[in-house]
Protein backbone atom coordinates (compact mmCIF):
# COMPACT_ATOMS: atom_id res chain seq x y z
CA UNK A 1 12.54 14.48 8.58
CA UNK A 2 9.48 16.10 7.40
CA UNK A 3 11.14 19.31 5.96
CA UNK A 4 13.56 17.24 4.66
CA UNK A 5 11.71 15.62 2.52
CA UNK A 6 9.67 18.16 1.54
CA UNK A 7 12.69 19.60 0.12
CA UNK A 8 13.31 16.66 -1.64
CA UNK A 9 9.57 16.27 -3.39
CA UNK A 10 9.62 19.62 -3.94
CA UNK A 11 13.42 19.53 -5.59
CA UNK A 12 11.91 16.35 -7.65
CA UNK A 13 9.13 18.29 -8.87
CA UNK A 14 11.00 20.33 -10.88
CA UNK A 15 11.37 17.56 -13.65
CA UNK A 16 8.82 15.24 -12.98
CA UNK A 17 4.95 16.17 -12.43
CA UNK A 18 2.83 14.19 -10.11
CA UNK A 19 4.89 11.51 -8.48
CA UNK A 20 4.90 12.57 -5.04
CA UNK A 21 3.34 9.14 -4.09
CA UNK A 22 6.33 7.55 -6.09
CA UNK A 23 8.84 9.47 -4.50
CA UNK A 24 7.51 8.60 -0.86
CA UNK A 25 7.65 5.49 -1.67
CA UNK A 26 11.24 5.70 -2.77
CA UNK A 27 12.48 7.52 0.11
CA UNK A 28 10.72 4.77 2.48
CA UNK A 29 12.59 2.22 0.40
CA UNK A 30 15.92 3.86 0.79
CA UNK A 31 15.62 4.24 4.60
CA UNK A 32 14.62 0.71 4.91
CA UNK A 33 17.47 -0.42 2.90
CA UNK A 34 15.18 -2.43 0.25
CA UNK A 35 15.53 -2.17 -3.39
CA UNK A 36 12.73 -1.25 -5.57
CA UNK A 37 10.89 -3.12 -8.53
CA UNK A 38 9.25 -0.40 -10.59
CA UNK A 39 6.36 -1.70 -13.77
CA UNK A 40 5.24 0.72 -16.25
CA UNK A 41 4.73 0.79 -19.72
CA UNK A 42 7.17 2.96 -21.78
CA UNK A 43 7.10 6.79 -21.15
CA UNK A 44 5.96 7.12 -18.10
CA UNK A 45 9.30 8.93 -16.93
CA UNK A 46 10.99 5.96 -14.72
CA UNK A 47 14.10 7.14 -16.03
CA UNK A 48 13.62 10.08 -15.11
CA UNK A 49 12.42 9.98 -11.85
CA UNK A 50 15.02 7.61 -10.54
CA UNK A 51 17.56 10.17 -11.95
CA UNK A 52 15.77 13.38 -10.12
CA UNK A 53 15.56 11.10 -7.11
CA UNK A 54 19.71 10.39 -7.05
CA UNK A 55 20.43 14.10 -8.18
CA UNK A 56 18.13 15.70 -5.28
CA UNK A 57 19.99 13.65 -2.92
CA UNK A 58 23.40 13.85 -3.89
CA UNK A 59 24.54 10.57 -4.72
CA UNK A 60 26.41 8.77 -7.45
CA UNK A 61 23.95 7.15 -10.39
CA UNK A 62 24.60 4.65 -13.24
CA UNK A 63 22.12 2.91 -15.71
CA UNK A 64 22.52 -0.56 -16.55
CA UNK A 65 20.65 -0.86 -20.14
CA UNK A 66 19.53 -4.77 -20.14
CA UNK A 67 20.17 -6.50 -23.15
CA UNK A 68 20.08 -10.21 -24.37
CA UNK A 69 23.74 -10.03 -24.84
CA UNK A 70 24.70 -8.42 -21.55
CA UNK A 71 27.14 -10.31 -19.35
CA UNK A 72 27.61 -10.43 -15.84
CA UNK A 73 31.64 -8.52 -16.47
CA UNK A 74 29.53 -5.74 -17.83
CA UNK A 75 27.33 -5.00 -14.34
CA UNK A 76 30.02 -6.02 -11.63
CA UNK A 77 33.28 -5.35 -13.46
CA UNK A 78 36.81 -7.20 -14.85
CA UNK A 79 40.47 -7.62 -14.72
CA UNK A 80 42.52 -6.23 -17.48
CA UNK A 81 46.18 -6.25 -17.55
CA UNK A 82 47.94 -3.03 -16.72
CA UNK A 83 51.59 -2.98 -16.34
CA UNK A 84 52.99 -5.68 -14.95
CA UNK A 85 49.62 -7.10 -13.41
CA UNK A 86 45.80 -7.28 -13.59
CA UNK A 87 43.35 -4.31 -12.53
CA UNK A 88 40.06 -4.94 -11.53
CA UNK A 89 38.17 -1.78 -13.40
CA UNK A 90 34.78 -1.21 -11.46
CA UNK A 91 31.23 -1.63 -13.13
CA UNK A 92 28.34 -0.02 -13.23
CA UNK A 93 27.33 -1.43 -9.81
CA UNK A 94 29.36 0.56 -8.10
CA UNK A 95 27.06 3.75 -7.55
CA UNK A 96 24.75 4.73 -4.79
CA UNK A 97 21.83 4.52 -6.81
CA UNK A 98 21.89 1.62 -9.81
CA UNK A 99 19.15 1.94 -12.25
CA UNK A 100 18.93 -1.48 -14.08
CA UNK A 101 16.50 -0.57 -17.24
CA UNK A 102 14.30 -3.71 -18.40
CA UNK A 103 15.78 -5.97 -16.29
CA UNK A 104 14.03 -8.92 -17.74
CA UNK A 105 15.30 -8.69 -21.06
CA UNK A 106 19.06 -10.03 -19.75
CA UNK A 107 19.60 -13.39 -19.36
CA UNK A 108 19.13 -15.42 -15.94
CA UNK A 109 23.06 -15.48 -15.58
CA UNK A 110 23.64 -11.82 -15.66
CA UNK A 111 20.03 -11.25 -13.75
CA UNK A 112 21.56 -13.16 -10.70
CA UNK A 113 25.24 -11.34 -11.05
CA UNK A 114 23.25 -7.97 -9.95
CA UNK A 115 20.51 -10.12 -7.50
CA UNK A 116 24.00 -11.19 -5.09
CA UNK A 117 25.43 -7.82 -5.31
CA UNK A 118 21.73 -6.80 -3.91
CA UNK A 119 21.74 -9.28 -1.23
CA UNK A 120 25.41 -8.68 -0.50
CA UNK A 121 26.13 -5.15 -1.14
CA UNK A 122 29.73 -6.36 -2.32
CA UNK A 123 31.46 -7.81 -5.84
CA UNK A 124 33.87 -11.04 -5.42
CA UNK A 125 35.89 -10.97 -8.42
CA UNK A 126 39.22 -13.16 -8.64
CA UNK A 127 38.97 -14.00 -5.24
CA UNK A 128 38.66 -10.78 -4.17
CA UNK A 129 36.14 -8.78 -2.72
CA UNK A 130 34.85 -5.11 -3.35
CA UNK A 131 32.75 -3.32 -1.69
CA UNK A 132 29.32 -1.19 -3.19
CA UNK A 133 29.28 2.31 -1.81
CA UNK A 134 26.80 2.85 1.06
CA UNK A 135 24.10 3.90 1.09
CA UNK A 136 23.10 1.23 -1.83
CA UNK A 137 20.06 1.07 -3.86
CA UNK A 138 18.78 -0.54 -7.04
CA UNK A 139 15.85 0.39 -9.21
CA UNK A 140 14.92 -2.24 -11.48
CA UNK A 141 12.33 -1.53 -14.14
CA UNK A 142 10.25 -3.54 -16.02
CA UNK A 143 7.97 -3.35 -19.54
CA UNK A 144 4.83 -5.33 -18.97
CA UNK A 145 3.61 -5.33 -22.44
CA UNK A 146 6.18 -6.86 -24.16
CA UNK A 147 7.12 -9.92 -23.16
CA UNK A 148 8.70 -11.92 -26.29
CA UNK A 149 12.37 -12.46 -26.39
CA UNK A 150 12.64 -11.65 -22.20
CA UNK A 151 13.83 -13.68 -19.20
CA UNK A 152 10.79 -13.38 -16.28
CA UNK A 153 12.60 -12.72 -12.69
CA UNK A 154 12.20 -16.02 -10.88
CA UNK A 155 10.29 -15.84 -7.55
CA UNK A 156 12.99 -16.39 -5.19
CA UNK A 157 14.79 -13.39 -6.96
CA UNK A 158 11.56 -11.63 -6.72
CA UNK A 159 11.10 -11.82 -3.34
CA UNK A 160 14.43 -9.58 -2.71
CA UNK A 161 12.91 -6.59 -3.63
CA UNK A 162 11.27 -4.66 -0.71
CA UNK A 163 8.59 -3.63 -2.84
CA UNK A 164 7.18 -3.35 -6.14
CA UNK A 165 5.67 0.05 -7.73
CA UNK A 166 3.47 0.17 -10.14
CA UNK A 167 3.54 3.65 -12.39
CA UNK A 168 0.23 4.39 -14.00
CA UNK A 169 -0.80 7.17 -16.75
CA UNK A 170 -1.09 10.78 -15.29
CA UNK A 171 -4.26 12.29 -14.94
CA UNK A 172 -4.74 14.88 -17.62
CA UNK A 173 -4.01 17.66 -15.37
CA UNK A 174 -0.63 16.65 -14.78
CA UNK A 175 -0.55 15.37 -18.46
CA UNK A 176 -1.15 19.08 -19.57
CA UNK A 177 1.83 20.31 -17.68
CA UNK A 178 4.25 17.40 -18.60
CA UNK A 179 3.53 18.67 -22.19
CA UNK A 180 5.42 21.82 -21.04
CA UNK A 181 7.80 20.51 -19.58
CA UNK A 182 11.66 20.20 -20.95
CA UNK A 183 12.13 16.61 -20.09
CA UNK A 184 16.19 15.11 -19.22
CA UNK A 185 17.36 19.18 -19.40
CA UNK A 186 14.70 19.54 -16.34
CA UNK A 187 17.12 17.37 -14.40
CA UNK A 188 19.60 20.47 -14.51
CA UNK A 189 17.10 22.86 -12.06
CA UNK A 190 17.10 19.95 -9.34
CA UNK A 191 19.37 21.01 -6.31
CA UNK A 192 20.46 18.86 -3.86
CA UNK A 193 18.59 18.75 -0.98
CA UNK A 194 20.34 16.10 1.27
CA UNK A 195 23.62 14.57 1.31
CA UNK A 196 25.37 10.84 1.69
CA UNK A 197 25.98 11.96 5.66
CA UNK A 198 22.07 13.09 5.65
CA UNK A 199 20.91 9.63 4.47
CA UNK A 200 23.33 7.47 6.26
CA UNK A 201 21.82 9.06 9.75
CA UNK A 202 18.46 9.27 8.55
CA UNK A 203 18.56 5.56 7.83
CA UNK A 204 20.25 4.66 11.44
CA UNK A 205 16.87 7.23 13.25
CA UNK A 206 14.31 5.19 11.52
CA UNK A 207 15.99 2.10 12.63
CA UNK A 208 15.74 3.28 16.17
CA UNK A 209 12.00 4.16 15.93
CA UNK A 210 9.94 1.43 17.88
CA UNK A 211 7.53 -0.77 16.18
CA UNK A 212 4.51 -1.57 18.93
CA UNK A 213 3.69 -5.10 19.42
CA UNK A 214 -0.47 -4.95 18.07
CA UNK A 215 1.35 -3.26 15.03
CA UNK A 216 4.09 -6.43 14.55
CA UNK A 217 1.29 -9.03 14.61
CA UNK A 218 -1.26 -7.63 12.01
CA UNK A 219 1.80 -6.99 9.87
CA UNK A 220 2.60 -11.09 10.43
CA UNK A 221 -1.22 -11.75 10.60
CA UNK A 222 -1.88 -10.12 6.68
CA UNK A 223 1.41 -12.24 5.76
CA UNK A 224 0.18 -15.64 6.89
CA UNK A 225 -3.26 -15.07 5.31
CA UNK A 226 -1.26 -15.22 1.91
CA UNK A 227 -0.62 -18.83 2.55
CA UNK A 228 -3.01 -21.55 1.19
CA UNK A 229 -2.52 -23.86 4.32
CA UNK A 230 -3.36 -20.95 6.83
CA UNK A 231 -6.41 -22.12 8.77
CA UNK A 232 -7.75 -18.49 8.83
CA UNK A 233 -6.70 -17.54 5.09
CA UNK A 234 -10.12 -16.25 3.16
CA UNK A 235 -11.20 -18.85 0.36
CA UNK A 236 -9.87 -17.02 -2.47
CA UNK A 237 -6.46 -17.58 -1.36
CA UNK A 238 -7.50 -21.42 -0.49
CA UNK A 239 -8.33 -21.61 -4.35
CA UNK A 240 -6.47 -20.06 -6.32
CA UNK A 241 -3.02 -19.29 -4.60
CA UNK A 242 -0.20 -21.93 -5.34
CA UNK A 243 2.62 -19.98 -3.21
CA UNK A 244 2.22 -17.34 -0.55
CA UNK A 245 4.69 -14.90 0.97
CA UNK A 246 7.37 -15.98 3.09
CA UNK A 247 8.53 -14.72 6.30
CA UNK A 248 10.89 -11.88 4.79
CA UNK A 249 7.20 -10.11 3.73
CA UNK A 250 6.88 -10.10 7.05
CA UNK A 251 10.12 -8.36 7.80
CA UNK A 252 9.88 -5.86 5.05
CA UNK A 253 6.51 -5.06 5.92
CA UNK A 254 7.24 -4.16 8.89
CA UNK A 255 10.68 -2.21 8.60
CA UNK A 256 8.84 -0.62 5.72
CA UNK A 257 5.77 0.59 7.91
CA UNK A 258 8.76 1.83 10.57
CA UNK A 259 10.21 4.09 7.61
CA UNK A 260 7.07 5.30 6.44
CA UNK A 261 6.25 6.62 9.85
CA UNK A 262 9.90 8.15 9.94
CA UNK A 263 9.46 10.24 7.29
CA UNK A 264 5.56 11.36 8.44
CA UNK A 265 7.45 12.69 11.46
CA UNK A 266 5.27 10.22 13.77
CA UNK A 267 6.54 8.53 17.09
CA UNK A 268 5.98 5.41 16.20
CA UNK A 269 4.43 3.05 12.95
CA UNK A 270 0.52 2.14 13.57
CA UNK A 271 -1.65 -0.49 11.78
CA UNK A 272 -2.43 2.33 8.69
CA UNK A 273 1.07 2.27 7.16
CA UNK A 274 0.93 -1.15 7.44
CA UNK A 275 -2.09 -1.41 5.17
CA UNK A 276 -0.75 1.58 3.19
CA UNK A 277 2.35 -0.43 1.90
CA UNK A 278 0.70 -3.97 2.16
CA UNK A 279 0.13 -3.71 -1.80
CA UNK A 280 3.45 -2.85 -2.73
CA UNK A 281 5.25 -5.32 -0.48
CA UNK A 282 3.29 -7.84 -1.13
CA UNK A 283 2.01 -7.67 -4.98
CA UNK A 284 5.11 -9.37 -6.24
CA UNK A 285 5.50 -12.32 -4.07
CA UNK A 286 1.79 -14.42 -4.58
CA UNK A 287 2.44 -16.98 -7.31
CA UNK A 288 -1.35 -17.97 -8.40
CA UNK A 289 -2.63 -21.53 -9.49
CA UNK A 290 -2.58 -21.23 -13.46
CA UNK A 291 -7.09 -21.51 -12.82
CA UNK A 292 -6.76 -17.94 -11.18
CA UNK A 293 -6.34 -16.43 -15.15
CA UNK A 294 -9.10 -18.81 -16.41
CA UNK A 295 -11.10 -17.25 -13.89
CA UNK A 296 -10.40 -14.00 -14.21
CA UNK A 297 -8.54 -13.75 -10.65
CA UNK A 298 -5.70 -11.18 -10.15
CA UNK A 299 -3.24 -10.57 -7.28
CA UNK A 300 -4.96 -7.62 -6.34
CA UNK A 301 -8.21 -9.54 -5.86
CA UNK A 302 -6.36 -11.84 -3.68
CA UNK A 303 -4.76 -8.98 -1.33
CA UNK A 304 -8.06 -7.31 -1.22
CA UNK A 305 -9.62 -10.29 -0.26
CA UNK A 306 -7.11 -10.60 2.57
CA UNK A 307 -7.28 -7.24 3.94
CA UNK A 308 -10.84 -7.77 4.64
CA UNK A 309 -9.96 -11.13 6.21
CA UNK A 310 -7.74 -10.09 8.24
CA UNK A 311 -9.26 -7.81 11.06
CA UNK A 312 -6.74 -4.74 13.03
CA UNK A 313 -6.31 -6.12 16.76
């Protein structure tokens, strides 16, 4: 797997600069079979990468702009009559890789048409059902600096993404050569470097690879310390934590840690890709007391705090 996917970093690097942490973390997500949450403020070339991303690996792509007026018919598909009878005429959905731009900014209604497809990799329309190509993944962005006139994911929706990524400014190296770059026409030097068949057995190996038991329970054991009523949860999540991650964290964490290892080429996951993907897994599932912004307290203080608290067995 390793020269696989250093083919496919080295394929995305042709159009975007510096986001061979971001692609890792996309490829672990696709193995896993998780969707992806990504944050960033505009112009930090989301787009883009999720485009390089489905272009190095050969699959089929669609963006979903979000808009206020957006209804469910426009993500999953309709009926219109042809002939002498109605025609179900396939969405956007139906692509390997679904980007679904500003997802917040749709209504709840047309947020939770594209959360079931997700969770059930399949459209019911008419009583009838449709399948999503396989392999399927969504990338949902969000814009968290401008919040009026948008529709917050609620937690339970939340907590079906696998992970949330968080895309930060470049550093001013990478800056200088984004500069020179040619942007969306960059996207026609990528070659594909893998294929459906390639990801479809890739996905089945890292299934396969075994998880060891020490490994399972600090995975569970960081989970549990999320949780207000653990006895053995430090006192910042006693405080200031209303909700703390359920039992799927504990799953995703887990698989996630499984893939990770995968694509490092190691024999099996250990306790350090665990902590590695702890943030990301976990970031978008605490729901904190409204006190934890009077005092100044983030999510990432809270995961921090349980990291420490939570000693490798």
């Amino acid at each position: 797997m390793r020269s696989e996917f250093s083919a496919l970093r080295r394929e995305i690097s042709k159009a975007v600069v510096g986001a061979d942490s971001l692609t890792e973390k996309l490829s672990v997500a696709l193995l896993t079979g998780g969707h992806v949450l990504i944050v960033g403020v505009p112009g930090l070339a989301k787009t883009l990468l999720v485009r390089a991303f489905a272009k190095a690996l050969g699959l089929t792509f669609n963006r979903i702009q979000f808009t206020p007026d957006l209804m469910p018919s426009d993500i999953t598909g309709s009926e219109i009559f042809q002939g002498n009878s109605f025609v179900f005429v396939r969405g956007p959905v139906f692509a390997n890789v679904v980007l679904a731009d500003e997802i917040n900014r749709a209504p709840p209604k047309t947020q939770a048409a594209l959360l079931e497809v997700m969770q059930e990799k399949k459209v019911t329309y008419a009583g009838k059902t449709y399948d999503v190509p396989d392999p399927f993944f969504v990338l949902a962005t969000q814009n968290p600096i401008e919040q009026e006139g948008t529709y917050p994911l609620p937690e339970a929706q939340l907590d079906r993404f696998l992970m949330e990524m968080d895309v930060s400014y470049p550093s001013y190296e990478d800056e200088v050569k984004i500069a020179m770059l040619s942007g969306f026409n960059a996207l026609k030097e990528i070659s594909q470097a893998m294929d459906r068949e390639d990801i479809l057995r890739l996905q089945r190996e890292a299934a396969t690879l075994p998880v060891p038991d020490h490994v399972v329970s600090y995975a569970v054991r960081l989970v549990r310390n999320t949780r207000p009523q653990e006895e053995k949860a430090p006192k910042i999540v006693k405080e200031f934590v209303k909700y703390g991650a359920g039992p799927r964290a504990s799953q995703f964490l887990v698989w996630a840690a499984r893939s990770l290892a995968y694509l490092r080429d190691k024999a099996v996951p250990t306790s350090d890709e665990v902590k590695e993907l702890f943030w990301d897994v976990l970031k978008h599932r605490i729901i904190l007391h409204f006190r934890a912004e009077a005092e100044g307290i983030g999510v990432e203080d809270v995961l921090r705090e349980v990291l420490k608290a939570t000693p490798i067995k």
